[in-house]
C-alpha atoms as a PDB file:
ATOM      1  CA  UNK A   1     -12.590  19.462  -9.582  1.00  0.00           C
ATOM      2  CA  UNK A   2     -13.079  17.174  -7.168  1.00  0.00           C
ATOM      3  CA  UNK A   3     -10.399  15.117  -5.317  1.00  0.00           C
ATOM      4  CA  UNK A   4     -10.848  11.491  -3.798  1.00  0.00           C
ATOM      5  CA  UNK A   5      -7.621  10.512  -1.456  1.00  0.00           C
ATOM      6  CA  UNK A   6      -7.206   6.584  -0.951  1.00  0.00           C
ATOM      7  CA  UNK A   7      -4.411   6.116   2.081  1.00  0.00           C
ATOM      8  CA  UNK A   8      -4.058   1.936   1.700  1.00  0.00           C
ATOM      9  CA  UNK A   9      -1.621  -0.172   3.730  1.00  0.00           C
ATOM     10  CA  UNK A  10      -2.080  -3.617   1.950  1.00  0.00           C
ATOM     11  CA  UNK A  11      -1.950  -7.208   3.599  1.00  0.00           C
ATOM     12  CA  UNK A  12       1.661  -8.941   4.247  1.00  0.00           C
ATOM     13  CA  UNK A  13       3.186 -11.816   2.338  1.00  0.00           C
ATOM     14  CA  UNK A  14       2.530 -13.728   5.306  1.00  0.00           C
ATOM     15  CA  UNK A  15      -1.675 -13.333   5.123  1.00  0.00           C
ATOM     16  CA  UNK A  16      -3.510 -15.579   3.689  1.00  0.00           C
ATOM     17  CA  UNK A  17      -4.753 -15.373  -0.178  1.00  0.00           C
ATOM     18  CA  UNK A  18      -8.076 -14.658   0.671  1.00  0.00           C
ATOM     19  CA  UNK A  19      -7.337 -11.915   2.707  1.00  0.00           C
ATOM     20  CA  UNK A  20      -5.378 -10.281  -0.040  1.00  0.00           C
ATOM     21  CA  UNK A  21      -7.948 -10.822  -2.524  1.00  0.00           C
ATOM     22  CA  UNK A  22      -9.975  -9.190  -0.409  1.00  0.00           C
ATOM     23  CA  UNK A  23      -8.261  -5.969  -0.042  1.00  0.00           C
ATOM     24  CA  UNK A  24      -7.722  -5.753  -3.756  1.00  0.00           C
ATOM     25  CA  UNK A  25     -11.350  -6.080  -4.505  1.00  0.00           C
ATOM     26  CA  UNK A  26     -12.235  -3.773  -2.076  1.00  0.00           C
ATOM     27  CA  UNK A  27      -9.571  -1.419  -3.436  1.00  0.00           C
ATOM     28  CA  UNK A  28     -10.877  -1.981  -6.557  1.00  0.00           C
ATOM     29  CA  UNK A  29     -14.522  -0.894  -5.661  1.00  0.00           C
ATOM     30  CA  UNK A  30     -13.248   2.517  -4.203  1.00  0.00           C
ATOM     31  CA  UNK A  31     -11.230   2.869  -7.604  1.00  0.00           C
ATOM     32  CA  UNK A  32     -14.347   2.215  -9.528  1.00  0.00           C
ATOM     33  CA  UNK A  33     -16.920   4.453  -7.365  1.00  0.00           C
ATOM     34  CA  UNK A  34     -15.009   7.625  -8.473  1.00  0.00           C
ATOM     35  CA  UNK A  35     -16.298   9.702 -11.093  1.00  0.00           C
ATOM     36  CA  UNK A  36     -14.203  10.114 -13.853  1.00  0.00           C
ATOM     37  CA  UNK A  37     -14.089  13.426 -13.978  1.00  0.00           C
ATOM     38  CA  UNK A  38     -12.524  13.408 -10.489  1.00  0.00           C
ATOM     39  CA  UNK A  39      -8.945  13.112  -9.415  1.00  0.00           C
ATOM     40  CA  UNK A  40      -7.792  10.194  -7.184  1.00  0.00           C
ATOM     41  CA  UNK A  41      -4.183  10.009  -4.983  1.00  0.00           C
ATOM     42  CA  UNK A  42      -3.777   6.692  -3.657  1.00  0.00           C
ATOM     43  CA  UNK A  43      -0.860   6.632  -1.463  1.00  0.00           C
ATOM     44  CA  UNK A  44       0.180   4.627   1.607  1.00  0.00           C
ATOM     45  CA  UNK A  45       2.102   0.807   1.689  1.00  0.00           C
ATOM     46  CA  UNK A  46       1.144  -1.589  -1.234  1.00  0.00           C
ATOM     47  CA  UNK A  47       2.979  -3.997   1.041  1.00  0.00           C
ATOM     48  CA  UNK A  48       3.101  -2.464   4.718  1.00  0.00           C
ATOM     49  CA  UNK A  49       5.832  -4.001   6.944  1.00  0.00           C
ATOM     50  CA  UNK A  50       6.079  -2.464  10.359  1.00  0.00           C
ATOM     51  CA  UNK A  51       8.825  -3.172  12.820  1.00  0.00           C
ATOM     52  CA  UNK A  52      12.410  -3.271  12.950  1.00  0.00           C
ATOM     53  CA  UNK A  53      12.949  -6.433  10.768  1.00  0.00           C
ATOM     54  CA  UNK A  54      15.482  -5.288   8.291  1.00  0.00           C
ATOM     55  CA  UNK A  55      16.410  -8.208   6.611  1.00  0.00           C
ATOM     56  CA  UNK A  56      16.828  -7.783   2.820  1.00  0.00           C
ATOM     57  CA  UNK A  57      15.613  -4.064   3.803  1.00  0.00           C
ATOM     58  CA  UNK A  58      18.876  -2.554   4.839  1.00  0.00           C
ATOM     59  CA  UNK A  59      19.058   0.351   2.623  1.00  0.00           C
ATOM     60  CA  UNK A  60      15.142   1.165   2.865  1.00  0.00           C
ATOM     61  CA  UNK A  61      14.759   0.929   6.815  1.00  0.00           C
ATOM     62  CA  UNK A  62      17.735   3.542   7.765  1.00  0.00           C
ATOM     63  CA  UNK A  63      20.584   0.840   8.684  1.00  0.00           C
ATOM     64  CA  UNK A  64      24.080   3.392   8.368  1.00  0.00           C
ATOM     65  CA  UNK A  65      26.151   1.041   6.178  1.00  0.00           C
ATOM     66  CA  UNK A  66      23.127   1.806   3.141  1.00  0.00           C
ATOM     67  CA  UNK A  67      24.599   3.485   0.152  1.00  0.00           C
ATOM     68  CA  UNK A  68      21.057   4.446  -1.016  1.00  0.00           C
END
């Protein structure tokens, strides 16, 4: 068996629509190019943030006072 891997890191809240749409069609396309017979892991950020903005985040981005 054959094994496609799809690493994504998708647009921010804070791009515009068409540049979302974008990255979900394109997504899409590499979805629909694999055989079926294949196996696909698509991993990575469906909403990538990077820095150290942890507002609403606390518990996700390592702050000590998280519970989680």
């Amino acid at each position: 068996m054959k094994t496609r891997v799809i690493q994504i890191y998708s647009p921010l809240n804070d791009r515009s629509d068409e540049d979302k749409e974008d990255f979900y069609e394109l997504l899409q396309r590499e979805i629909d190019a694999r055989l079926s017979h294949h196996l696909l892991i698509l991993f990575g950020n469906a909403n990538a943030k990077v820095g150290s903005d942890k507002i609403s985040w606390e518990g996700t981005m390592g702050n000590k006072g998280s519970t989680l």
